[in-house]
C-alpha atoms as a PDB file:
ATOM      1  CA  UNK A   1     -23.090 -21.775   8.439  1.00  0.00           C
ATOM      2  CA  UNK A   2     -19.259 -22.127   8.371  1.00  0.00           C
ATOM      3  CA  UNK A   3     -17.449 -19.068   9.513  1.00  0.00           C
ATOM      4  CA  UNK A   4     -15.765 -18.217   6.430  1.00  0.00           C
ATOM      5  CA  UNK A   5     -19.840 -17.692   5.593  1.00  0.00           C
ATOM      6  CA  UNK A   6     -20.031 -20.471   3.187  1.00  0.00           C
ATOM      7  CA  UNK A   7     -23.013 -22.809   3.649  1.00  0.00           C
ATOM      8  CA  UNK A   8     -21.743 -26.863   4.437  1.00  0.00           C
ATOM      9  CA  UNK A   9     -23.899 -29.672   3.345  1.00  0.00           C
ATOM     10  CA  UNK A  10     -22.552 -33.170   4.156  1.00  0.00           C
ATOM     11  CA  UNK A  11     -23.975 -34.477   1.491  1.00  0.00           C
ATOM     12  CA  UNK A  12     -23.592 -34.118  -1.238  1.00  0.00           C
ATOM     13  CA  UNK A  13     -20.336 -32.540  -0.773  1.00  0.00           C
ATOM     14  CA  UNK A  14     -19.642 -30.586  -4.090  1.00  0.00           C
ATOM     15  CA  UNK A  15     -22.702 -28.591  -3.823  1.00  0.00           C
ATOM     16  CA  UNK A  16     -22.967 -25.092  -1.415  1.00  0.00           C
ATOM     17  CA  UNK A  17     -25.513 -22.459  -1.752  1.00  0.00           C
ATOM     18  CA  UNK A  18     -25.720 -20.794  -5.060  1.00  0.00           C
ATOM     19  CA  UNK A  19     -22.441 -21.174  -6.836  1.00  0.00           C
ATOM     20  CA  UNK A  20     -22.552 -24.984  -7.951  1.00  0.00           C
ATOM     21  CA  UNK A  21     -26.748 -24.472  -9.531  1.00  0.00           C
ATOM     22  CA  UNK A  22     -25.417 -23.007 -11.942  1.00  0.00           C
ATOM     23  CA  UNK A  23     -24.349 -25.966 -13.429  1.00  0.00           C
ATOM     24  CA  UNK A  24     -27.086 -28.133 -12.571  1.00  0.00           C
ATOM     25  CA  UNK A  25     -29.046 -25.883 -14.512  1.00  0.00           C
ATOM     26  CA  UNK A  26     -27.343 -26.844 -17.895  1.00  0.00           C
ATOM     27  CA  UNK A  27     -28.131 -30.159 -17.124  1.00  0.00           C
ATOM     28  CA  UNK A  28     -30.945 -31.478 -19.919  1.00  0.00           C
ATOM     29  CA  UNK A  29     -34.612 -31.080 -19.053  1.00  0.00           C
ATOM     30  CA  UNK A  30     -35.149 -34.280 -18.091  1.00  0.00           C
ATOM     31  CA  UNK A  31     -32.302 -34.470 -15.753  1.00  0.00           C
ATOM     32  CA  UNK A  32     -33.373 -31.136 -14.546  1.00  0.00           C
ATOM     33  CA  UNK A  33     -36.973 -32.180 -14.172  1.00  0.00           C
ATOM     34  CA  UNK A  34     -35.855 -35.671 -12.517  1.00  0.00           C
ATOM     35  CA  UNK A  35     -33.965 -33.564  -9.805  1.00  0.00           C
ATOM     36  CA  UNK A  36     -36.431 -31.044  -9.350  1.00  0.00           C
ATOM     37  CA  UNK A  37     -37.286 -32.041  -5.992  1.00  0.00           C
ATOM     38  CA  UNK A  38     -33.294 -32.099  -4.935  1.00  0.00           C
ATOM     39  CA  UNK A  39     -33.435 -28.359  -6.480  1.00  0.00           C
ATOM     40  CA  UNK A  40     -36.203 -27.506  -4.515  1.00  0.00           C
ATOM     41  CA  UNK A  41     -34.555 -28.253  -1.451  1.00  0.00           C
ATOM     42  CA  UNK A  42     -30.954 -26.666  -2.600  1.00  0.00           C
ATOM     43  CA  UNK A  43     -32.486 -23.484  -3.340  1.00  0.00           C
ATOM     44  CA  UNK A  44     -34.797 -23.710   0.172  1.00  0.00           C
ATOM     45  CA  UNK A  45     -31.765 -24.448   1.815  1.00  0.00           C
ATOM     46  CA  UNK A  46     -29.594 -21.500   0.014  1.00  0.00           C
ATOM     47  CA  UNK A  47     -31.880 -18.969   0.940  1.00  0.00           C
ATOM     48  CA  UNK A  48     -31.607 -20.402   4.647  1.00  0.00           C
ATOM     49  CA  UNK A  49     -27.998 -20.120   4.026  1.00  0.00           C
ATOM     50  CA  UNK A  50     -28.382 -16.072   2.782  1.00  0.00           C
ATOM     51  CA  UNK A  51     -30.615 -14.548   4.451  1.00  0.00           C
ATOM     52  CA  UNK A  52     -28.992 -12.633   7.265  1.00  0.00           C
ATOM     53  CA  UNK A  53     -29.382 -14.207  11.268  1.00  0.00           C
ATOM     54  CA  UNK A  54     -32.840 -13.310  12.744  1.00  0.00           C
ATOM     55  CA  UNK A  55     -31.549 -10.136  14.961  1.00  0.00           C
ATOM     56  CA  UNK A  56     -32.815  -8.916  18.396  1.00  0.00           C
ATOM     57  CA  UNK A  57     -36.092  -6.315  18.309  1.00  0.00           C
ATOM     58  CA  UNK A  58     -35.975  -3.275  20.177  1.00  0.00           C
ATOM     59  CA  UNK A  59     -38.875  -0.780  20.348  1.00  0.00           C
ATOM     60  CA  UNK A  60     -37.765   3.185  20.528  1.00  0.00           C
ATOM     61  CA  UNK A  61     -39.296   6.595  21.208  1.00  0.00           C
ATOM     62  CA  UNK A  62     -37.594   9.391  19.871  1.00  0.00           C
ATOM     63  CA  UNK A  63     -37.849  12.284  17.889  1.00  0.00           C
ATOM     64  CA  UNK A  64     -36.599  12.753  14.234  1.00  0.00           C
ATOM     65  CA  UNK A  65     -33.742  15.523  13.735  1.00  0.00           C
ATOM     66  CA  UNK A  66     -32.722  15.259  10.143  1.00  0.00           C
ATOM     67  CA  UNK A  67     -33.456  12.852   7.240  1.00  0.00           C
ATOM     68  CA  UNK A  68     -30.767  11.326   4.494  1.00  0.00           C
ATOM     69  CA  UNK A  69     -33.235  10.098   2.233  1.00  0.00           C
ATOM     70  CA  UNK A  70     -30.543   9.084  -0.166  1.00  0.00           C
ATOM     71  CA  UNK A  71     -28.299   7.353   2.356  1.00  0.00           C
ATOM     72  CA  UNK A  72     -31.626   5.888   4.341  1.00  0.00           C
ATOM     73  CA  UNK A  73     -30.711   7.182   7.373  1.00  0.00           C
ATOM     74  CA  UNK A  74     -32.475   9.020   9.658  1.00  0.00           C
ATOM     75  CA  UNK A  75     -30.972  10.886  12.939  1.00  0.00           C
ATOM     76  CA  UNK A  76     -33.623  10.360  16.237  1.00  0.00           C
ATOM     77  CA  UNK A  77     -32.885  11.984  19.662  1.00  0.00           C
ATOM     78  CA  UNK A  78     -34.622   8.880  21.553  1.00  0.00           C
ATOM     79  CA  UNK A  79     -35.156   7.946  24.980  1.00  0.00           C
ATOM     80  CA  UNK A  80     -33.392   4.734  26.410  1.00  0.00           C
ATOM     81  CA  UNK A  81     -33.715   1.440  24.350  1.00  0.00           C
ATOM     82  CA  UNK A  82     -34.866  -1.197  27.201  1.00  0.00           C
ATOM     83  CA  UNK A  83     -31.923  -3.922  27.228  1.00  0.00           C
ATOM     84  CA  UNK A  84     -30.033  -2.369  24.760  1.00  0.00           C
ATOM     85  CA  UNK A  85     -28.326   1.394  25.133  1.00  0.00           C
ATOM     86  CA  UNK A  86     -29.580   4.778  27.148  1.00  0.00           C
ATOM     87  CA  UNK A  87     -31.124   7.721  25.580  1.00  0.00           C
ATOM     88  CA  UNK A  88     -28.755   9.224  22.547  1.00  0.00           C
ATOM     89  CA  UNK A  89     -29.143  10.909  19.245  1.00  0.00           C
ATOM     90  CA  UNK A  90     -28.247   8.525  16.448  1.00  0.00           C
ATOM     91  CA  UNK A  91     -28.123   7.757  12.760  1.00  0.00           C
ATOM     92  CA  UNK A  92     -30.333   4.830  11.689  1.00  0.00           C
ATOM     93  CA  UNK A  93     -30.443   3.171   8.692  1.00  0.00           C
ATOM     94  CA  UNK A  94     -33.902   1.885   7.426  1.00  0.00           C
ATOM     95  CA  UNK A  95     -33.603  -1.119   4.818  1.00  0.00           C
ATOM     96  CA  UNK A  96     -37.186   0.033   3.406  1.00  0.00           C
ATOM     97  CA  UNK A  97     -36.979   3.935   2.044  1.00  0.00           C
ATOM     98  CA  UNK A  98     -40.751   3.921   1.942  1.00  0.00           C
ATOM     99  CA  UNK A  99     -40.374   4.038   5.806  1.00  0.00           C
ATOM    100  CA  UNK A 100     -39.058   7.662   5.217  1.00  0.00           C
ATOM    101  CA  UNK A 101     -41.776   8.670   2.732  1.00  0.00           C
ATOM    102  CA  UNK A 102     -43.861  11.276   4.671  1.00  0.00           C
ATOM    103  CA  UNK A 103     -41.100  12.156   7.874  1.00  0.00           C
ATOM    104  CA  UNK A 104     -39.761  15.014   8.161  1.00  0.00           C
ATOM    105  CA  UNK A 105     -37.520  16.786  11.241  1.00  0.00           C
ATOM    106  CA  UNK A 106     -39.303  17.658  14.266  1.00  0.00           C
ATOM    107  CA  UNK A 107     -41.722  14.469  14.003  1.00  0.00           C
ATOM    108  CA  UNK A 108     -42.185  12.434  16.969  1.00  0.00           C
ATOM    109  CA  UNK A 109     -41.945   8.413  16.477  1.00  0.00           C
ATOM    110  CA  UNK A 110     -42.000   4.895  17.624  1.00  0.00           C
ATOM    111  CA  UNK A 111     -39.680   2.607  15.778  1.00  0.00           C
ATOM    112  CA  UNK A 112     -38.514  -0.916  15.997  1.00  0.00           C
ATOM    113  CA  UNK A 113     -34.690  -1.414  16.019  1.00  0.00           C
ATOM    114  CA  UNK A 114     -33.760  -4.807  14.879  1.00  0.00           C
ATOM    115  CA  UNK A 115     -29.903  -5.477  15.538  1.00  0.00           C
ATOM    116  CA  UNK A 116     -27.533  -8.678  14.744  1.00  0.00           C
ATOM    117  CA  UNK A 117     -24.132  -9.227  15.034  1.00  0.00           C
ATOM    118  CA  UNK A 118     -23.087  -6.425  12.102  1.00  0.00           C
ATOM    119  CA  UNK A 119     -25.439  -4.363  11.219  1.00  0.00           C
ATOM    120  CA  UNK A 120     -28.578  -2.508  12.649  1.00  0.00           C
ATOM    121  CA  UNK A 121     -32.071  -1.244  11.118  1.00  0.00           C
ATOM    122  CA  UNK A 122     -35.397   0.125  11.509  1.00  0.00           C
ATOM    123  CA  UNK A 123     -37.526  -2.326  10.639  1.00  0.00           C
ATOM    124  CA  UNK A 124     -40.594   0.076  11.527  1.00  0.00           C
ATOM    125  CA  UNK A 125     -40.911   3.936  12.291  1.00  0.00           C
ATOM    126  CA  UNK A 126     -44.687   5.480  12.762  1.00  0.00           C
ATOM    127  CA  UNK A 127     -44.808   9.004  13.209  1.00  0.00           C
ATOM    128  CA  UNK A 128     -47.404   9.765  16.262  1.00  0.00           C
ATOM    129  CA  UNK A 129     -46.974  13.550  16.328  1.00  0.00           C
ATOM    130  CA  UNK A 130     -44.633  16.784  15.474  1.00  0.00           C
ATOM    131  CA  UNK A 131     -42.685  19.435  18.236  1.00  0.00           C
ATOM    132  CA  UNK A 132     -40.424  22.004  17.496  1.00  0.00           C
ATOM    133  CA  UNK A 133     -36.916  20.961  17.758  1.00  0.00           C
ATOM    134  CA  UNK A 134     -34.903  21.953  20.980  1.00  0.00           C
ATOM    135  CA  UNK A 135     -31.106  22.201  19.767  1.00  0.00           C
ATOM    136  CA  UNK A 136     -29.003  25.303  19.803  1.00  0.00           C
ATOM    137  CA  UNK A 137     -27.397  26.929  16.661  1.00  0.00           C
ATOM    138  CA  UNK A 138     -25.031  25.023  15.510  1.00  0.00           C
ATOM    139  CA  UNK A 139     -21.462  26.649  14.531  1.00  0.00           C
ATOM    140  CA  UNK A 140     -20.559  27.337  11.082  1.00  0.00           C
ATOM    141  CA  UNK A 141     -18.181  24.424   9.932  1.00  0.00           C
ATOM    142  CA  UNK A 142     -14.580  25.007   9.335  1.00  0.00           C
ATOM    143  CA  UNK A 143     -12.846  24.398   5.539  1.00  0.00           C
ATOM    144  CA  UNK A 144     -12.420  20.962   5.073  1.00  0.00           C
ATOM    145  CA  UNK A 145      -8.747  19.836   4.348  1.00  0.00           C
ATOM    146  CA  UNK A 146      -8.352  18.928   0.879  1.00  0.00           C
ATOM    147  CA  UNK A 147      -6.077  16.868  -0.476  1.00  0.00           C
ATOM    148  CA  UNK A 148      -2.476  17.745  -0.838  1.00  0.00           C
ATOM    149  CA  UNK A 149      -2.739  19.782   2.225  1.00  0.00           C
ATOM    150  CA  UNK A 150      -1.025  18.958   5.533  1.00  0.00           C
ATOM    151  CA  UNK A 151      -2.627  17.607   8.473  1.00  0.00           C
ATOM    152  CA  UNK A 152      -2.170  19.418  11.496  1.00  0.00           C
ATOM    153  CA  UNK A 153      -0.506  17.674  14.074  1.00  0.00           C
ATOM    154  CA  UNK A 154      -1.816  16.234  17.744  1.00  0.00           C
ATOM    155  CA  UNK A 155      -0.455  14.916  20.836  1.00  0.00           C
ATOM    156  CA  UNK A 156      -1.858  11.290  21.754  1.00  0.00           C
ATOM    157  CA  UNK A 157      -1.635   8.934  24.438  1.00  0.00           C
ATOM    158  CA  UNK A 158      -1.430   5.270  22.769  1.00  0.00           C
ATOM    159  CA  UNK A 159      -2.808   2.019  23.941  1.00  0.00           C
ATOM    160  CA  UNK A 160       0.151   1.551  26.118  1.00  0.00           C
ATOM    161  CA  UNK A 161       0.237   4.768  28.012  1.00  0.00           C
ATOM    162  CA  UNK A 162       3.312   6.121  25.792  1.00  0.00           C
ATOM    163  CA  UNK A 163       2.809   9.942  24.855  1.00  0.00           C
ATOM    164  CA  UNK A 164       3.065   9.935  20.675  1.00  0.00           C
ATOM    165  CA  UNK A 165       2.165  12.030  18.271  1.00  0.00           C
ATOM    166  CA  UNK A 166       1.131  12.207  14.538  1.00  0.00           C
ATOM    167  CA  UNK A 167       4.215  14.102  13.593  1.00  0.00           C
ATOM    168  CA  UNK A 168       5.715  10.452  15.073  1.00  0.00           C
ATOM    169  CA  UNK A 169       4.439   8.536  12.056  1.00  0.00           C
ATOM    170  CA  UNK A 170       6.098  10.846   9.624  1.00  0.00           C
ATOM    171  CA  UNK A 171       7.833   8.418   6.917  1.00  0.00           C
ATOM    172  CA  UNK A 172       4.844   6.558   7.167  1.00  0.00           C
ATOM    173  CA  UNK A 173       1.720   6.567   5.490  1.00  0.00           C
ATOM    174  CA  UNK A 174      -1.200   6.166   7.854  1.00  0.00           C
ATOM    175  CA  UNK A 175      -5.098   5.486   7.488  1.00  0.00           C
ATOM    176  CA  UNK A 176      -6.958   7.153  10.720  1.00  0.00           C
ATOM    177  CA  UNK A 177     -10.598   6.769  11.823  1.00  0.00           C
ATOM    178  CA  UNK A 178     -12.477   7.996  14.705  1.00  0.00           C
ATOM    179  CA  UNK A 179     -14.587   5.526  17.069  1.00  0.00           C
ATOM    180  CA  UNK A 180     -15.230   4.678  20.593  1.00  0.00           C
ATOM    181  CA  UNK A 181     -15.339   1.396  22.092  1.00  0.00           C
ATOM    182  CA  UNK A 182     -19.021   2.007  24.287  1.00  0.00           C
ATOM    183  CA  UNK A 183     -20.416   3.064  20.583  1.00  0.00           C
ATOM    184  CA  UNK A 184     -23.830   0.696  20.344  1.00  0.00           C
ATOM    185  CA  UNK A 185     -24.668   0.369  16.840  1.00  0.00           C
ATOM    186  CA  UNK A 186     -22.646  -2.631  14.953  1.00  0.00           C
ATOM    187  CA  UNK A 187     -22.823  -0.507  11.839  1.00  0.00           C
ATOM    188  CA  UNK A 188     -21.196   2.075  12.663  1.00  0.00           C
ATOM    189  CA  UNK A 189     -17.915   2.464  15.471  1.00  0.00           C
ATOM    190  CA  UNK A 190     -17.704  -1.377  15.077  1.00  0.00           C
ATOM    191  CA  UNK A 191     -18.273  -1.141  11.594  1.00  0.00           C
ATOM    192  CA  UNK A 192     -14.862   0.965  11.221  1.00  0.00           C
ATOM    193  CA  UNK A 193     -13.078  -1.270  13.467  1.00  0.00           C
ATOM    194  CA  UNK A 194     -14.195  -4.292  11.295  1.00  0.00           C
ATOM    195  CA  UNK A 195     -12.467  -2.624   8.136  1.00  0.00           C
ATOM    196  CA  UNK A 196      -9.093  -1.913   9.852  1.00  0.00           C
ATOM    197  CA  UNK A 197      -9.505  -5.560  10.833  1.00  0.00           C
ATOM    198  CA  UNK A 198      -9.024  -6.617   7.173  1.00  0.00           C
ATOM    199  CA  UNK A 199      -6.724  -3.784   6.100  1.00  0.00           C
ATOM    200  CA  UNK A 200      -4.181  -5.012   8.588  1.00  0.00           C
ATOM    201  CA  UNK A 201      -4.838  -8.552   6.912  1.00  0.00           C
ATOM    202  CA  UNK A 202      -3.452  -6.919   3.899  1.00  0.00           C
ATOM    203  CA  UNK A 203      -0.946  -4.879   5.546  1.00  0.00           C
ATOM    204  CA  UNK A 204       0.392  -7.834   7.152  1.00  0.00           C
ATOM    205  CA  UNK A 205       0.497  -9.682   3.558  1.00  0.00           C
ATOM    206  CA  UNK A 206       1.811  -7.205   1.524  1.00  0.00           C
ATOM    207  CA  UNK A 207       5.567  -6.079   1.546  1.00  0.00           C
ATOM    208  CA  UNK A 208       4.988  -3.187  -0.744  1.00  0.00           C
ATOM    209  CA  UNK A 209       2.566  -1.739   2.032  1.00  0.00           C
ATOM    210  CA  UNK A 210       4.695  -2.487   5.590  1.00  0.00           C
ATOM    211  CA  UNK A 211       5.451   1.286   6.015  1.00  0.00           C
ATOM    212  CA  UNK A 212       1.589   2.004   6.215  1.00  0.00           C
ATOM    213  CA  UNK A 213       0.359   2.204  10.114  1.00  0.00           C
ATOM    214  CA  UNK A 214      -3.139   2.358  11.037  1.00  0.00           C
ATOM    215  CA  UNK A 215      -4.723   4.792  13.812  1.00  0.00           C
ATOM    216  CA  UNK A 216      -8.291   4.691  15.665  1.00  0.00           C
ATOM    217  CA  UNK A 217      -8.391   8.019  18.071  1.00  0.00           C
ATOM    218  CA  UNK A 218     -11.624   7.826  20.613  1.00  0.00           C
ATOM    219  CA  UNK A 219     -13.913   9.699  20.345  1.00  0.00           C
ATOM    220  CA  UNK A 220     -14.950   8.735  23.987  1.00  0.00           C
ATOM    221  CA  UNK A 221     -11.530  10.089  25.846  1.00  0.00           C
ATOM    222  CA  UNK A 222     -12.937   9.975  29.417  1.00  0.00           C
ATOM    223  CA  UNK A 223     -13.812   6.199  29.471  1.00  0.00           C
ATOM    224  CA  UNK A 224     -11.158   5.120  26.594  1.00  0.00           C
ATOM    225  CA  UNK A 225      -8.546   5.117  28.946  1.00  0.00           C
ATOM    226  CA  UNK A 226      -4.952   3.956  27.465  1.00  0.00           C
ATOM    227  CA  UNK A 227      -6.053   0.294  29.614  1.00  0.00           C
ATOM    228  CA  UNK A 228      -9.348   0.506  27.742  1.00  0.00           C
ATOM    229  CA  UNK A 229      -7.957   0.661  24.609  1.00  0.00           C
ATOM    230  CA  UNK A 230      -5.719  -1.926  25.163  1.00  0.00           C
ATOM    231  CA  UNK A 231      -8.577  -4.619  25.871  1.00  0.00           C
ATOM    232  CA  UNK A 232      -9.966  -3.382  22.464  1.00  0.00           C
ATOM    233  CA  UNK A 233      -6.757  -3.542  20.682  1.00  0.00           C
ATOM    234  CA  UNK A 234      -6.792  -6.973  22.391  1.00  0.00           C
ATOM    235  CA  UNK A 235     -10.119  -8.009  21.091  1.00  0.00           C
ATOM    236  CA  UNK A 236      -9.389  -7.101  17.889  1.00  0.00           C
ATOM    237  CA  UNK A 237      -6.264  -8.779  17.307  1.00  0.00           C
ATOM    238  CA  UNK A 238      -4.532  -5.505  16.543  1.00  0.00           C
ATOM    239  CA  UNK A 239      -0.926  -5.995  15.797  1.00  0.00           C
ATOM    240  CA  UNK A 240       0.881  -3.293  18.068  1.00  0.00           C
ATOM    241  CA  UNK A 241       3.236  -2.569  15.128  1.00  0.00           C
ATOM    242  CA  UNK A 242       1.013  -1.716  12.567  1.00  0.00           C
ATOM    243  CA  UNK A 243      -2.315  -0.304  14.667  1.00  0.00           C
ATOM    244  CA  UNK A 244      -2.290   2.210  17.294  1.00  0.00           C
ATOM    245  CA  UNK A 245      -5.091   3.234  19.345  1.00  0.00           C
ATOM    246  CA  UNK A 246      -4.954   6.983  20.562  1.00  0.00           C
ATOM    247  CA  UNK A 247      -6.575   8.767  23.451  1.00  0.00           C
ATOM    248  CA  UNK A 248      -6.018  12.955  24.003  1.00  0.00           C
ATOM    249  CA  UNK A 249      -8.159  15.176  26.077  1.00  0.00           C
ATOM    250  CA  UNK A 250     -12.315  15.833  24.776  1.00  0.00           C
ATOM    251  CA  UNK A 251     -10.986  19.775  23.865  1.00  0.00           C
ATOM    252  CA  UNK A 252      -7.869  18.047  21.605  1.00  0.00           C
ATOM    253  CA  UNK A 253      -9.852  15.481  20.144  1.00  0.00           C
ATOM    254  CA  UNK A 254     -12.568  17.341  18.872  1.00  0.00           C
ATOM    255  CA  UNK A 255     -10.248  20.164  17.446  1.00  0.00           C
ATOM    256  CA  UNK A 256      -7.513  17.608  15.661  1.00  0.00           C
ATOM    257  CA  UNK A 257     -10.865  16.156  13.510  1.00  0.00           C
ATOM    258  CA  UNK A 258     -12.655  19.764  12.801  1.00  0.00           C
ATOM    259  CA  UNK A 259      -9.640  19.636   9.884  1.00  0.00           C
ATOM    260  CA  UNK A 260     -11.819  16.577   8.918  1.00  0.00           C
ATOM    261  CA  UNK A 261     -15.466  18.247   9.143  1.00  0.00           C
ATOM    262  CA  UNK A 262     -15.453  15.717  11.909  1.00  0.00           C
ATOM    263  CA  UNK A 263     -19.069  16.739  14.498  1.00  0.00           C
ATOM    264  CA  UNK A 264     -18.654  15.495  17.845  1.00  0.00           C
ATOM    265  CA  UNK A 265     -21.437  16.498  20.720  1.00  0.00           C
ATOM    266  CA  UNK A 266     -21.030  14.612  23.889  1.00  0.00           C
ATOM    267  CA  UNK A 267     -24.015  14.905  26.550  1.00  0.00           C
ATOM    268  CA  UNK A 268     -22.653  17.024  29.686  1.00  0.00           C
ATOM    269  CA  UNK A 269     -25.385  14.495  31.575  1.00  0.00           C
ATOM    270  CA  UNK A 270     -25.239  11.244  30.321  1.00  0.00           C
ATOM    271  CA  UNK A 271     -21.171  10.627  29.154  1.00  0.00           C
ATOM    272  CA  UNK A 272     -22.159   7.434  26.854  1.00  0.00           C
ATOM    273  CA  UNK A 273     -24.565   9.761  24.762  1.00  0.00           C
ATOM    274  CA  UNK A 274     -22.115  10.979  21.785  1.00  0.00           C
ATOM    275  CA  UNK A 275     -23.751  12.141  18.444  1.00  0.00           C
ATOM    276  CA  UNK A 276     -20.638  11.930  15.731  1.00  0.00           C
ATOM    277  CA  UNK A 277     -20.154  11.857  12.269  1.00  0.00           C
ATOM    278  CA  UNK A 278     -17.835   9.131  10.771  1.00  0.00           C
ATOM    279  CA  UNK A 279     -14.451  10.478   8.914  1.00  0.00           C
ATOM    280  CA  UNK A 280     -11.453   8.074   8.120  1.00  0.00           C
ATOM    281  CA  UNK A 281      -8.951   9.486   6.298  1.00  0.00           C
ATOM    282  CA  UNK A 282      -5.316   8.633   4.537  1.00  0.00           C
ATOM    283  CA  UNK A 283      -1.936  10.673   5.349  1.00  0.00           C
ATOM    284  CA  UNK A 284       0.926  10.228   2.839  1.00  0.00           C
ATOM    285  CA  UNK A 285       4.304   9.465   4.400  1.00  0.00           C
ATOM    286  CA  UNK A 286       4.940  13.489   4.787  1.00  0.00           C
ATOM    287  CA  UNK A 287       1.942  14.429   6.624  1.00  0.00           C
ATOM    288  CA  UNK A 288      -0.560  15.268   3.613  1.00  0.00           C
ATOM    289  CA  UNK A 289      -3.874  14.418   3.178  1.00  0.00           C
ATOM    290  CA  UNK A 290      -4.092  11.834   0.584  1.00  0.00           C
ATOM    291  CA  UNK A 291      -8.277  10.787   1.072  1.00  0.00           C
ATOM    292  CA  UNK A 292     -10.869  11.647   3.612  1.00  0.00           C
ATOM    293  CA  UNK A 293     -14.126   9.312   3.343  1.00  0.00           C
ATOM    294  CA  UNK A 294     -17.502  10.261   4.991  1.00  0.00           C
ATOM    295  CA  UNK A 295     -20.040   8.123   6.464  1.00  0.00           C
ATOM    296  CA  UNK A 296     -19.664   4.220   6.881  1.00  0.00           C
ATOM    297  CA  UNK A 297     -20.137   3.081   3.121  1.00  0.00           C
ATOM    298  CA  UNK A 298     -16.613   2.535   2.257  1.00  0.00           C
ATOM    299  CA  UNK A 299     -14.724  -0.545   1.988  1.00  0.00           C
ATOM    300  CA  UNK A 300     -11.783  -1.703   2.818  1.00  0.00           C
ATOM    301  CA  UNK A 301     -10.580  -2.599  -0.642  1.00  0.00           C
ATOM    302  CA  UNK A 302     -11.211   1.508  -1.241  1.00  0.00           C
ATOM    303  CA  UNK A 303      -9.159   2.429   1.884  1.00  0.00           C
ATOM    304  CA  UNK A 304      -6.299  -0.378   0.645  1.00  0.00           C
ATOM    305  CA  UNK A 305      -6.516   1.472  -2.893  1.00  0.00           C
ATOM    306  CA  UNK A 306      -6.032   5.080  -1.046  1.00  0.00           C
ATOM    307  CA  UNK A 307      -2.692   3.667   0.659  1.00  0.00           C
ATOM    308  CA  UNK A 308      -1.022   2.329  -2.935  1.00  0.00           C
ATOM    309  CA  UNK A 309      -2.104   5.668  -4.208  1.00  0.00           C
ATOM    310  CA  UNK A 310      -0.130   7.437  -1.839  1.00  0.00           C
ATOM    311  CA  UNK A 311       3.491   7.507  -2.569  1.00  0.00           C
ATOM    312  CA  UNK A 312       5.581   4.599  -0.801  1.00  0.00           C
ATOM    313  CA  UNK A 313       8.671   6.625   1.467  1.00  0.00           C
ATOM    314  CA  UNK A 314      11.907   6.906   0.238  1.00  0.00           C
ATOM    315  CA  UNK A 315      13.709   4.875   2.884  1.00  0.00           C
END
């Protein structure tokens, strides 16, 4: 597989996966029929080429919280994941909904979590008996900001150790997500720091966009340390100019995103179990709320479109 994810046959050249069948199927039928066996092994080999890496199988206990049936998640307060991550709550996605058919909260299960370099699944989940759930109340939700309104400001640490600000990137406009670096699940945390990977492509290509900045605040303040943040920034090839990475104290954190609807419930026990929601939202170039975007099924193309929406600065 070449890394731009396009499969490479040496011979013969002009043919890779899918795209170039299409014309050997206008061929006549006898042609078609003469390279039938050639076909054969094309299409063998472009389903190789498709299907997604075998991932690594991981077997969980856990009990069900809530079910998004429409989203195919399912939240599970588990126990630790041998070789892969202690005990948390967490989404999962399941690829087949029929796993879901016949769960509801409170149920106790057994799954199999199968996980590759992007994404993560339940492959299986077998309900093996029901408890009452053990969570307290949970506090009514603020109003969500809307669009138009302004975004309350916060004091950050950056990547660097500088003291900044969001009222700093005034004259800017700024896309913002929430994530922290320990966060397990490819699909999610990394998933977010995989789209501001190719927004800043764009950024970084586009003149009529080089006022927009992009900001990822932790949701993990007492391990993302400003140093911490740095080796991710690192990692990721952020461009210091364009993409910030913010710290601020668990209290300041948690109420800059309730604006947001943003849930954050860290484990007073275990400091690596955080149950979150995902929020990443857009801030015109005066401090107003352009787009918020739930959940982890955006693209960036959508978050790219949110940033031309917004209107460019004046300067």
């Amino acid at each position: 597989m070449h890394p731009a994810g396009l499969c490479i046959y040496t011979e013969p050249p002009e043919i890779c996966c899918v795209a170039n069948l299409v014309q050997w199927t206008r061929m006549s039928r006898f042609e078609v029929r003469c390279l039938a066996p050639l076909l054969a092994a094309l299409l063998g080999a472009t389903v190789a080429c498709s299907r997604e890496p075998a991932g690594r199988e991981y077997q969980l206990q856990g009990q069900i919280l809530a079910i998004e049936a429409q989203r195919h998640e399912v939240l599970i307060k588990h126990g630790d994941i041998k070789g892969f991550m202690p005990g948390m709550t967490m989404p999962f996605t399941v690829r087949d909904p029929g796993l879901l058919k016949d769960m509801a909260a409170g149920d106790l299960v057994t799954a199999t979590l199968v996980v590759s370099d992007n994404s993560a699944h339940l492959s299986t989940l077998t309900k093996t008996g029901h408890a009452a759930i053990d969570l307290p109340a949970m506090p009514a939700a603020p109003p969500m900001l809307q669009p138009g309104e302004p975004v309350a400001d916060a004091a950050f640490v950056d990547q660097t150790g500088a003291k900044t600000s969001l009222a700093a990137l005034r004259g800017h406009r700024v896309a913002l997500t929430f994530v922290y670096t320990r966060c397990p699940l490819p699909d999610y945390c990394p998933l977010m720091d995989r789209h501001f990977v190719a927004v800043q492509k764009r950024l970084q290509s586009t003149p009529a966009l080089a006022d927009v900045r992009l900001v990822s605040a932790t949701l993990d303040p007492e391990f993302d340390t400003p140093a911490v943040l740095a080796a991710h920034a690192k990692q990721l090839g952020a461009d210091p100019r364009l993409w910030s990475f913010v710290t601020a104290t668990p209290e300041a954190m948690t109420a800059f995103g309730k604006q947001f609807d943003l849930y954050v419930e860290r484990n007073e026990q275990d400091a690596i179990d955080i149950t979150h929601n995902l929020r990443t939202v857009v801030i015109d170039a005066d401090g107003r709320l352009v787009k918020l975007r739930t959940g982890n099924d955006w693209m960036p193309a959508d978050v790219l479109a949110d940033l031309e929406a917004a209107a460019a600065p004046a300067h």
